[in-house]
N, C-alpha and C. Protein backbone atom coordinates (compact mmCIF):
# COMPACT_ATOMS: atom_id res chain seq x y z
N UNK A 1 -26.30 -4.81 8.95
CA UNK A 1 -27.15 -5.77 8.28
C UNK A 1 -28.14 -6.40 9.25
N UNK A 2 -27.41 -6.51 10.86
CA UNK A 2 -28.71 -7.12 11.48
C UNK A 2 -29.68 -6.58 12.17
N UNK A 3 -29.46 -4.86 11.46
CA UNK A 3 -30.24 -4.26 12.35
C UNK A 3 -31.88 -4.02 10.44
N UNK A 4 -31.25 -3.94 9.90
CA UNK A 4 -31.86 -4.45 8.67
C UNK A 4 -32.81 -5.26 8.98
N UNK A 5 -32.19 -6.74 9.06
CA UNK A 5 -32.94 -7.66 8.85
C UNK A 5 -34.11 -7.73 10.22
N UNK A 6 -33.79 -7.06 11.43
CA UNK A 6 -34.45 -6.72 12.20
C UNK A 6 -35.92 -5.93 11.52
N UNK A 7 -35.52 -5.03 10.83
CA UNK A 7 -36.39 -3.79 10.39
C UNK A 7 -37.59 -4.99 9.63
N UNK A 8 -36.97 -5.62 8.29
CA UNK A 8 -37.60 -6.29 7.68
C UNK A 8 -38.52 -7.36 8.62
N UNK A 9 -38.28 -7.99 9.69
CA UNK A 9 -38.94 -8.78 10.26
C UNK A 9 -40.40 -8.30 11.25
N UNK A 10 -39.89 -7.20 11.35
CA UNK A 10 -40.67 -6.52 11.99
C UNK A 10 -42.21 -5.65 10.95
N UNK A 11 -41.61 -5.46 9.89
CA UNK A 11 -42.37 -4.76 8.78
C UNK A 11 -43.45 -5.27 7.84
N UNK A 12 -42.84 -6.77 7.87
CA UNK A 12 -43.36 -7.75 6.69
C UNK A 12 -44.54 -8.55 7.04
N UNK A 13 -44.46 -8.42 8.33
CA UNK A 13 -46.01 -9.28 8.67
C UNK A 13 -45.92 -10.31 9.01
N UNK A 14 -46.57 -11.37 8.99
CA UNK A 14 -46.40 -12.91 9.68
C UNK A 14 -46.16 -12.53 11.43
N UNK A 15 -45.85 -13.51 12.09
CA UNK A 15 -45.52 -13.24 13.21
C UNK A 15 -44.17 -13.79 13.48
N UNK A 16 -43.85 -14.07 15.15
CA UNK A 16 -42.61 -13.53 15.47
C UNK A 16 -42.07 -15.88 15.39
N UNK A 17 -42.89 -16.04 15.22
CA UNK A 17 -42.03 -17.83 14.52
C UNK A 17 -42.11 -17.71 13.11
N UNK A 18 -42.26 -16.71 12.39
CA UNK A 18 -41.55 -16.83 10.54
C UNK A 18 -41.03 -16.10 10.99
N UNK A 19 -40.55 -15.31 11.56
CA UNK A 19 -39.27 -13.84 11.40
C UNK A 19 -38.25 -14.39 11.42
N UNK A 20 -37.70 -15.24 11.88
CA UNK A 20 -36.11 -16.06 11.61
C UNK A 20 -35.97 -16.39 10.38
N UNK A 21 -37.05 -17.40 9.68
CA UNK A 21 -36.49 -17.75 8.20
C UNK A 21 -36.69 -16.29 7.23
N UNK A 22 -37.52 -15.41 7.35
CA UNK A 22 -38.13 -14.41 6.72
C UNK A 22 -36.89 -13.21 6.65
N UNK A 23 -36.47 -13.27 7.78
CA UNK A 23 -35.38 -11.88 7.98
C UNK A 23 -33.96 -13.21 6.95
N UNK A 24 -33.88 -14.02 7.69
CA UNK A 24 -32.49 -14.79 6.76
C UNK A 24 -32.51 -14.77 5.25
N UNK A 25 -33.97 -14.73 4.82
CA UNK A 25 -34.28 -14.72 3.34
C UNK A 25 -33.78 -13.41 3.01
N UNK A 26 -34.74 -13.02 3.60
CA UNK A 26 -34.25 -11.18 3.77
C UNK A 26 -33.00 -10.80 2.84
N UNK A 27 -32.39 -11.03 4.12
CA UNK A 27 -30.64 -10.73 3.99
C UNK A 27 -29.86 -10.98 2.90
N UNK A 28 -30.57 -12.17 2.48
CA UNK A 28 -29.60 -13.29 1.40
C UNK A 28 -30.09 -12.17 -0.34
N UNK A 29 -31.41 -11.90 0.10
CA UNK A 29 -31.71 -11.41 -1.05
C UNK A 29 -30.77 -10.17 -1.31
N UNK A 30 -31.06 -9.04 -0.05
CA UNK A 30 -29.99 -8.09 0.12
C UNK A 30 -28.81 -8.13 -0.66
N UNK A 31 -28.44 -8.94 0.56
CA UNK A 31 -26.44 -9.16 -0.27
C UNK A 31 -26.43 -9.46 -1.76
N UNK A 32 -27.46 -10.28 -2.42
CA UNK A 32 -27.05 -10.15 -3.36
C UNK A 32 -27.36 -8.80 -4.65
N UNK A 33 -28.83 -8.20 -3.95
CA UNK A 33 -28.75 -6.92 -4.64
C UNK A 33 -27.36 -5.59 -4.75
N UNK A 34 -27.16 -5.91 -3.42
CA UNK A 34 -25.74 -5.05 -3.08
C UNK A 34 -25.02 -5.37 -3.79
N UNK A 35 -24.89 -6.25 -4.42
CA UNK A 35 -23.53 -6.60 -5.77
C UNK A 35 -24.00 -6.24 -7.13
N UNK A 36 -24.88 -5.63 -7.18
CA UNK A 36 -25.50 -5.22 -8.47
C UNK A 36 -25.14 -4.00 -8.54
N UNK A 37 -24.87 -3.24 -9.99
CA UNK A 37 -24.09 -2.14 -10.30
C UNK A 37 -25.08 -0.73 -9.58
N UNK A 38 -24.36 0.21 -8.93
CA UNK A 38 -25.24 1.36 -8.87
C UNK A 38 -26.65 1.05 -7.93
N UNK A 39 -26.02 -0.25 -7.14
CA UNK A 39 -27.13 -0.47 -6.19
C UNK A 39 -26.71 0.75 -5.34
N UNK A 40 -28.15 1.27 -4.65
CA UNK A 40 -28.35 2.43 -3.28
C UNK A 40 -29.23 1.19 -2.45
N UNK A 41 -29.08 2.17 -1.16
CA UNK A 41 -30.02 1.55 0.27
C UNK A 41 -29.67 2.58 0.99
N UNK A 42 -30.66 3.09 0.87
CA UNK A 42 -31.30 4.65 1.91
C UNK A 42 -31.98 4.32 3.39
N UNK A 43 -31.49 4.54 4.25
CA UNK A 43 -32.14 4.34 5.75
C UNK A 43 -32.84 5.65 6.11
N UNK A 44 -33.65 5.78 6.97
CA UNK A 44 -33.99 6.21 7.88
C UNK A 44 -34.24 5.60 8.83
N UNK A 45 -33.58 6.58 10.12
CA UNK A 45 -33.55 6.60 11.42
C UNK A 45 -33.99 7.66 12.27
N UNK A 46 -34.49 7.13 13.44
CA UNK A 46 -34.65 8.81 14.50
C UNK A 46 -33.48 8.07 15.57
N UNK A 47 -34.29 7.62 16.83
CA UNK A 47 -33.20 7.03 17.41
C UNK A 47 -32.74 5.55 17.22
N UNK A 48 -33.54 5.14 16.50
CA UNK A 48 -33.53 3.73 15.36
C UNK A 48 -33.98 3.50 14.25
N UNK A 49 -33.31 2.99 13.81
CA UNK A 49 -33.20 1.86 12.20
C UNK A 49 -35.07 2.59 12.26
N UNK A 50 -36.09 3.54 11.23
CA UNK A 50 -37.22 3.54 11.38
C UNK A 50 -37.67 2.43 9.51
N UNK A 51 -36.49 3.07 8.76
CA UNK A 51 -37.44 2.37 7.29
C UNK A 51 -36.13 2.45 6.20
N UNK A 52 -36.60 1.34 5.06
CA UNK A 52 -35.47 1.81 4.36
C UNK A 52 -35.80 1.51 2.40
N UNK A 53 -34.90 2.14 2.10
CA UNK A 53 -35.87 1.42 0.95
C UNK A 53 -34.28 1.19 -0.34
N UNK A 54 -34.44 0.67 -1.21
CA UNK A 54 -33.20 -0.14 -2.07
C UNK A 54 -33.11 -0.59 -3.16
N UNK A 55 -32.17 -0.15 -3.93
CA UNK A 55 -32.69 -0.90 -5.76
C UNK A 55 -31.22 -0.54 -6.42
N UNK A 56 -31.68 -0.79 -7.90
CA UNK A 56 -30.28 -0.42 -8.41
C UNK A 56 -30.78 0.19 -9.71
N UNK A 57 -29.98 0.78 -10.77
CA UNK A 57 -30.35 1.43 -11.78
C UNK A 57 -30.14 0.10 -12.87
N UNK A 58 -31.22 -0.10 -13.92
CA UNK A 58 -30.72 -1.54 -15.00
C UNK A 58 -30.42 -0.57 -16.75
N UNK A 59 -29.99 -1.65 -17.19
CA UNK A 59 -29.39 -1.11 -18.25
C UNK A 59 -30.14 -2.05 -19.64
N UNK A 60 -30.31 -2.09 -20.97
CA UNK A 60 -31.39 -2.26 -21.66
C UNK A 60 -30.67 -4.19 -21.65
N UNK A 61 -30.12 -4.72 -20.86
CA UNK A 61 -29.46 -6.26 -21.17
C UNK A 61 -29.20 -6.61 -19.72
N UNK A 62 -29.10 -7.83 -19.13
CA UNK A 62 -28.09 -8.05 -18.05
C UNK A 62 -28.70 -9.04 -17.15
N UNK A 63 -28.46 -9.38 -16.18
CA UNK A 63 -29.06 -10.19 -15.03
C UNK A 63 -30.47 -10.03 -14.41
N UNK A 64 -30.49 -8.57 -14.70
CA UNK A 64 -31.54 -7.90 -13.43
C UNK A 64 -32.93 -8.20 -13.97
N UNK A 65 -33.05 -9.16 -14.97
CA UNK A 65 -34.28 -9.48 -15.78
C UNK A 65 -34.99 -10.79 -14.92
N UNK A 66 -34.27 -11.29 -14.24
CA UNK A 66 -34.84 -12.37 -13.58
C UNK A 66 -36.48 -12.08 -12.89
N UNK A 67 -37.51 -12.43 -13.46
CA UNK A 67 -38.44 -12.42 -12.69
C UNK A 67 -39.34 -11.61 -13.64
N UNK A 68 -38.94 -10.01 -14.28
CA UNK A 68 -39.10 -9.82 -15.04
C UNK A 68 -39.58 -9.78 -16.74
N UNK A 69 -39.31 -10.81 -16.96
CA UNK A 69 -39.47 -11.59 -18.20
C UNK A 69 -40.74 -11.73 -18.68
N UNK A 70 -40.82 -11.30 -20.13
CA UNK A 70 -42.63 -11.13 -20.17
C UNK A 70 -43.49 -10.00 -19.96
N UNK A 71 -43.02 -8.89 -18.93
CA UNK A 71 -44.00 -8.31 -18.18
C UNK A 71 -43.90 -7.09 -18.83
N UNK A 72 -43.12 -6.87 -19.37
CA UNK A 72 -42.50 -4.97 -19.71
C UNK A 72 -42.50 -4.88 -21.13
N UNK A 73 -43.68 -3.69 -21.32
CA UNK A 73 -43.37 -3.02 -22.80
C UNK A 73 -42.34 -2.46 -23.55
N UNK A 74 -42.21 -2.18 -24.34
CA UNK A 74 -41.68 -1.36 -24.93
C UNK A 74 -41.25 -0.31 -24.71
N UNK A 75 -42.03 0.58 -24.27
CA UNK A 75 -41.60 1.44 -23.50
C UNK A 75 -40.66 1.62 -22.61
N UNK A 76 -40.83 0.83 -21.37
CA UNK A 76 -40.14 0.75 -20.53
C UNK A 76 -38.39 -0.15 -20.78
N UNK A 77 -38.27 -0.70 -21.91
CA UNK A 77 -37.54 -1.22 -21.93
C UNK A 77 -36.81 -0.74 -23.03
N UNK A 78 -37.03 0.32 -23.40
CA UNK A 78 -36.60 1.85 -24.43
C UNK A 78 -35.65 2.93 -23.11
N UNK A 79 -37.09 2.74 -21.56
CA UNK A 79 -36.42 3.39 -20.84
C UNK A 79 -34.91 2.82 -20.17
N UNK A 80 -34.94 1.28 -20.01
CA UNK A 80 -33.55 0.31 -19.95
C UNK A 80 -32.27 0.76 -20.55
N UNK A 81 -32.31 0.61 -21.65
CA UNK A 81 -31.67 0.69 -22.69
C UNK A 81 -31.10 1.96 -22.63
N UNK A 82 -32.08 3.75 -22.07
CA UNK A 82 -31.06 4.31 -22.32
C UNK A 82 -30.66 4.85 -20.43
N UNK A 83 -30.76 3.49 -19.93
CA UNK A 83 -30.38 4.20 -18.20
C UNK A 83 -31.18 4.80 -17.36
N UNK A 84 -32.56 5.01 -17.88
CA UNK A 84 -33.53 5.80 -17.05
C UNK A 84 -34.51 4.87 -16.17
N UNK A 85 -34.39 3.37 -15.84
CA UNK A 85 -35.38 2.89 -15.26
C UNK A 85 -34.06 2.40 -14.21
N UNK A 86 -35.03 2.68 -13.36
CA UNK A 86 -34.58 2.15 -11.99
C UNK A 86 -35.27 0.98 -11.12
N UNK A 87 -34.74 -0.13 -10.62
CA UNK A 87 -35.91 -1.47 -9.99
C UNK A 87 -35.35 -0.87 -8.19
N UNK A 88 -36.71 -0.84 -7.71
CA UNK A 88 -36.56 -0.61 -6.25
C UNK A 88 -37.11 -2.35 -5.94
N UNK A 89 -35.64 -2.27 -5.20
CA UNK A 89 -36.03 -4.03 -4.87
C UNK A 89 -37.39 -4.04 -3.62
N UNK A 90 -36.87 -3.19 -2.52
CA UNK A 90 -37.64 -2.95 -1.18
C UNK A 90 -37.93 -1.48 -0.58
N UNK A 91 -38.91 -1.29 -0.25
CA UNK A 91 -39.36 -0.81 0.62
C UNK A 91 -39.79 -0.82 2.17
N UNK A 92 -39.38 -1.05 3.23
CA UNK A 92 -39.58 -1.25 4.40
C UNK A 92 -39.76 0.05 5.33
N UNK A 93 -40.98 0.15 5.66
CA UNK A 93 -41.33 1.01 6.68
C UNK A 93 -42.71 0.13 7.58
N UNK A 94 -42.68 1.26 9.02
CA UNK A 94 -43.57 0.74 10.36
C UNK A 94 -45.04 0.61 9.14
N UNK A 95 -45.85 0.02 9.76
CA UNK A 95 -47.15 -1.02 9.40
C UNK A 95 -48.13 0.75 9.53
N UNK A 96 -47.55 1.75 10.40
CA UNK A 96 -48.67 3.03 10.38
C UNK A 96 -48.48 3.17 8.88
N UNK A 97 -46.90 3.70 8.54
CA UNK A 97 -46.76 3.97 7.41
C UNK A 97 -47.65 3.93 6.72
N UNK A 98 -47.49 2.14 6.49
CA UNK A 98 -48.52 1.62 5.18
C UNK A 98 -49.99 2.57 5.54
N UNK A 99 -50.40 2.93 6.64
CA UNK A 99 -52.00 2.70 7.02
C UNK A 99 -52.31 4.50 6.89
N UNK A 100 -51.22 5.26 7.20
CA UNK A 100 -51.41 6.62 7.83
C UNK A 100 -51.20 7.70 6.39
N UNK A 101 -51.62 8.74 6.01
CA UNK A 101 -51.02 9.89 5.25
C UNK A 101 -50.48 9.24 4.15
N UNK A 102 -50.28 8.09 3.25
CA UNK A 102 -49.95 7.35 2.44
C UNK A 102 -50.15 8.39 1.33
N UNK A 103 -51.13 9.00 1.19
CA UNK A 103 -50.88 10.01 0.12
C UNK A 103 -50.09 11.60 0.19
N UNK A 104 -49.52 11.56 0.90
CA UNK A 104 -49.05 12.98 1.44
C UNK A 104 -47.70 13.11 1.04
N UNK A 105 -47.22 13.98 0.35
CA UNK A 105 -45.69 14.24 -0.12
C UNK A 105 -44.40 13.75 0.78
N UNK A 106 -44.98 13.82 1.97
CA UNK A 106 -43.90 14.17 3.34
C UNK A 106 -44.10 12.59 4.18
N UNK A 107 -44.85 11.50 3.74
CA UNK A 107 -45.13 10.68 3.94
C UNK A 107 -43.64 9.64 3.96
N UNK A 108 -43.38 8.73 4.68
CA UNK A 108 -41.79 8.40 4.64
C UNK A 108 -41.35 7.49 3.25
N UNK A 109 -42.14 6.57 3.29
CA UNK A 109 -42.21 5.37 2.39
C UNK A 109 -41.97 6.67 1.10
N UNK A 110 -42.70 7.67 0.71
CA UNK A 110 -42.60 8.33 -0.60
C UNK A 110 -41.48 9.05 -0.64
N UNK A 111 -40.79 9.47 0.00
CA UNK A 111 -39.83 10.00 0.70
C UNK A 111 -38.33 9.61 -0.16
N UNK A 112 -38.61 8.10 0.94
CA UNK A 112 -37.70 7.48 0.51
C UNK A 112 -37.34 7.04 -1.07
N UNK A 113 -38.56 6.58 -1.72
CA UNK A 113 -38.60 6.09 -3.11
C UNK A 113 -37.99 7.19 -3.99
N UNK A 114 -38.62 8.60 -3.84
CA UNK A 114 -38.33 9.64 -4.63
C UNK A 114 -37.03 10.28 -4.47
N UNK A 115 -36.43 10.03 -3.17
CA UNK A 115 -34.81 10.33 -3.30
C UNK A 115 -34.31 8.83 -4.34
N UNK A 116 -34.76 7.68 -4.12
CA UNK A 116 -33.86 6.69 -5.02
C UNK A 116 -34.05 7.49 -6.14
N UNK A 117 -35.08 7.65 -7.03
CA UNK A 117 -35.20 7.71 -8.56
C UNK A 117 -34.65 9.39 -8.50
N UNK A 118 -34.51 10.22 -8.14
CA UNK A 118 -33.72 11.65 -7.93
C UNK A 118 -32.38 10.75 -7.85
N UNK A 119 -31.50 10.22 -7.20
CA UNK A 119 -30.51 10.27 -7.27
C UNK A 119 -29.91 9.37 -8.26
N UNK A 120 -30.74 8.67 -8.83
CA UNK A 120 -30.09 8.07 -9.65
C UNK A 120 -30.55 8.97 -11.55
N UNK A 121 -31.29 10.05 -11.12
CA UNK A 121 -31.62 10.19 -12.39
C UNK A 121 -32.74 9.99 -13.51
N UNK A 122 -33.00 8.81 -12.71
CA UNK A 122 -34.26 7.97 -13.74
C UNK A 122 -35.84 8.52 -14.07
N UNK A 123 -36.55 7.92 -14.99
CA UNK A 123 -37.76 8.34 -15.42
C UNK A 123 -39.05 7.59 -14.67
N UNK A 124 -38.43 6.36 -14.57
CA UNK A 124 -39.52 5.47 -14.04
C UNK A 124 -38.55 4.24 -13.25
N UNK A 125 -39.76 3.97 -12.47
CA UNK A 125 -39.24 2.47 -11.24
C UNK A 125 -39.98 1.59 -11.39
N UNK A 126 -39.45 0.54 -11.36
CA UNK A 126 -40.20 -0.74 -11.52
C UNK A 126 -40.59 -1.53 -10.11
N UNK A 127 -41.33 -2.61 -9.89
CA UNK A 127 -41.25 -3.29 -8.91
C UNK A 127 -41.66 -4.68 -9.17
N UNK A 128 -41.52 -5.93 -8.57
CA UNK A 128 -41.82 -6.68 -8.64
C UNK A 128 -42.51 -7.12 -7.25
N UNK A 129 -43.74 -7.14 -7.18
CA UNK A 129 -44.71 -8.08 -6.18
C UNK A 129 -45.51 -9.34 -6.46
N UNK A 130 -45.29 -9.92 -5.01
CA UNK A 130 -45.64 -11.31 -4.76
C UNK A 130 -47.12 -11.01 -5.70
N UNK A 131 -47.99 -11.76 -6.73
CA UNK A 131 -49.08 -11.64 -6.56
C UNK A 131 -50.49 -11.97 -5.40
N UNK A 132 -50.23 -12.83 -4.83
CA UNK A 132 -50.91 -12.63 -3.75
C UNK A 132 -50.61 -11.65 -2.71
N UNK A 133 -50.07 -11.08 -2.49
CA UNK A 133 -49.38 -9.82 -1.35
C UNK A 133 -50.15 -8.95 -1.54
N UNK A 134 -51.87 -8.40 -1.83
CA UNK A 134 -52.53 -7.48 -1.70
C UNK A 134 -52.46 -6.84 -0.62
N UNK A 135 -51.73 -6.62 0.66
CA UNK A 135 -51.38 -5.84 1.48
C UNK A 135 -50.45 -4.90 0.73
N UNK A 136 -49.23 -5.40 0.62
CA UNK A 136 -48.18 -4.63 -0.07
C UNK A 136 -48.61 -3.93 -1.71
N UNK A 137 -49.43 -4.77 -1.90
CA UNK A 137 -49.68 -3.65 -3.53
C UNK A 137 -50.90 -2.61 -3.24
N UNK A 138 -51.47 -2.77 -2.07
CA UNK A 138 -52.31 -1.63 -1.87
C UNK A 138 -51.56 -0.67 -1.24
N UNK A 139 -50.43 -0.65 -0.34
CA UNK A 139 -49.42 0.30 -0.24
C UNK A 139 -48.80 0.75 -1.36
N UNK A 140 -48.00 0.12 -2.21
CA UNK A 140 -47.70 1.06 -2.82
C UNK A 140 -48.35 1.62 -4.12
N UNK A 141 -49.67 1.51 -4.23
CA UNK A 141 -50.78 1.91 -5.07
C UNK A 141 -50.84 3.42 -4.15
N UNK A 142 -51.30 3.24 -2.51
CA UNK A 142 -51.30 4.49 -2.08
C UNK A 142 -49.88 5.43 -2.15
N UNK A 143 -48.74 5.33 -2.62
CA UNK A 143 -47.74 5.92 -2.57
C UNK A 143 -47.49 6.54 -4.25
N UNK A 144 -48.44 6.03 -5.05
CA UNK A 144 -47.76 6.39 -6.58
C UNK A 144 -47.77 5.82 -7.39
N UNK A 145 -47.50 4.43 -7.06
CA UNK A 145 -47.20 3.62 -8.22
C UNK A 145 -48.48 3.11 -8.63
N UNK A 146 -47.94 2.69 -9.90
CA UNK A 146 -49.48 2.09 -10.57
C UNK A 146 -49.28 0.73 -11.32
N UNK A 147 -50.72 0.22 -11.98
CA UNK A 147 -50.27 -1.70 -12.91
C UNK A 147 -49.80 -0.91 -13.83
N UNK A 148 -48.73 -2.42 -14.25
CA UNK A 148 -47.96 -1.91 -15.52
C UNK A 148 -48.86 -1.68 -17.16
N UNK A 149 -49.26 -1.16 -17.91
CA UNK A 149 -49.95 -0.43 -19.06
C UNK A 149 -50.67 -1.85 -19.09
N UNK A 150 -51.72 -2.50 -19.34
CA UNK A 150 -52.56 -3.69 -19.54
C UNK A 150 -52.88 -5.01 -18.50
N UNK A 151 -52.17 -4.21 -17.39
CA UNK A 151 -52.24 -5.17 -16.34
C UNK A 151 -53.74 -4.22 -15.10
N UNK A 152 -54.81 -4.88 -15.01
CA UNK A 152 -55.49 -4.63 -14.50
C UNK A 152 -55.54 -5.78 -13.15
N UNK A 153 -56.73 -6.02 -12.43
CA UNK A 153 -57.01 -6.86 -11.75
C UNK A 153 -57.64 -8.01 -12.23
N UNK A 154 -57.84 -7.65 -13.70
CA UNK A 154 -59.38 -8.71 -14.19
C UNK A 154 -58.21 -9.41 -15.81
N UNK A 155 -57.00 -8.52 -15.79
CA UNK A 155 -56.33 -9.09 -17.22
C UNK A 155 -54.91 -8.89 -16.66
N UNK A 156 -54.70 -9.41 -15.59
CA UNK A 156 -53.39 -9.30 -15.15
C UNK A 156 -52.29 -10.48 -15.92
N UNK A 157 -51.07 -10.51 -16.29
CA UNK A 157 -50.27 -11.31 -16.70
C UNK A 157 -50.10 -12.33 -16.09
N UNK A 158 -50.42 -13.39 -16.64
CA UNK A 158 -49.91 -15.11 -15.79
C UNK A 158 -48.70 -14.78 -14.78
N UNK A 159 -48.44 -15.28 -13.82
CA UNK A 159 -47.08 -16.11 -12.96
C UNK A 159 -47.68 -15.19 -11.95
N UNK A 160 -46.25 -15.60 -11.08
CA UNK A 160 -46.48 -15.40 -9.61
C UNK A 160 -46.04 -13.98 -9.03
N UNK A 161 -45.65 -12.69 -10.19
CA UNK A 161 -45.93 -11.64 -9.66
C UNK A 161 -46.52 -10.60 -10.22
N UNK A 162 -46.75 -9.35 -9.75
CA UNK A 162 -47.23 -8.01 -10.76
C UNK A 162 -46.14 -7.39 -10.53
N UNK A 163 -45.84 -6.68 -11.61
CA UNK A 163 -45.26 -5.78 -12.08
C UNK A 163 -45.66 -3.92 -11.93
N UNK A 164 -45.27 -3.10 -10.98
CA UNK A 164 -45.83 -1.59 -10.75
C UNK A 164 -44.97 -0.98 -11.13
N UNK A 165 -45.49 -0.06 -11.30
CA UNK A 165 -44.50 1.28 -12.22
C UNK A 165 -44.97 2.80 -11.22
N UNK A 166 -43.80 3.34 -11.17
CA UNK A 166 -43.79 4.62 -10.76
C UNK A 166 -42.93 5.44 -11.66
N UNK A 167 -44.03 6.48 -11.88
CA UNK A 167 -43.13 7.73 -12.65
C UNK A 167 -42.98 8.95 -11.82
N UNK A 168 -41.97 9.32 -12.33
CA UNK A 168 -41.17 10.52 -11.29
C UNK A 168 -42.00 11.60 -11.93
């Protein structure tokens, strides 16, 4: 876990006086995804901790709606209901990542995402981002994912995040 919260502090930006409260947040969030049913957390390493990424599979009712609320069609919540949507809580990889080959199959960050939704089965992944975090939603715009069906830049949904969707 503290080589984790290492990874995350290092990944997320800010500098090295927020990385203490930022990695502790981190963690706390972690542990509690880890208690969620059919949670995964996929690492990669070479000779260290390099990226990792983490979620769990949701079901059409339950807890995992927190934050959620409001944002998801029909569709997607057809896909709930019968086990095929998967929420990737995180993604963490090096800052090239974000910057380098972002569109390339073999790229790590895509890598990683597409073994979660392969191993769990699913049709589509959800995400929840900060809305101000245009760093992080232009990453994973370059990796696949896209706004959720009516969410543009100019008619995006009130509150404090967006909602991205990736289909397998």
């Amino acid at each position: 876990m503290q080589e984790l919260g290492d990874l995350y502090a290092e990944t997320s930006g800010g500098g090295p006086w927020a990385w203490n409260q930022a990695r502790s947040a981190f963690l706390r969030r972690l542990a509690a995804d880890a208690r969620r049913p059919g949670f995964e957390l996929l690492i990669a390493e070479t000779t260290a901790l390099t990226g990792c990424a983490y979620g769990f599979p949701v079901g059409g009712d339950g807890p995992w709606w927190e934050g959620f609320d409001g944002y998801l069609p029909g569709r997607l919540l057809r896909l709930a209901a019968s086990g095929r949507l998967f929420v990737i809580s995180g993604i963490h990889v090096p800052s090239r990542v974000r910057r380098q080959n972002q569109d390339r199959a073999w790229n790590l960050a895509r890598r990683l995402q597409e073994r979660l939704l392969t191993d769990h089965g699913a049709a589509v992944a959800v995400t929840l981002v900060n809305r101000s975090d245009h760093r992080t939603v232009e990453a994973l715009r370059s990796w696949g994912w896209r706004y959720i069906e009516g969410d543009t830049p100019r008619t995006a949904p009130l509150g404090p995040f967006r909602v991205l969707v990736l289909d397998t």
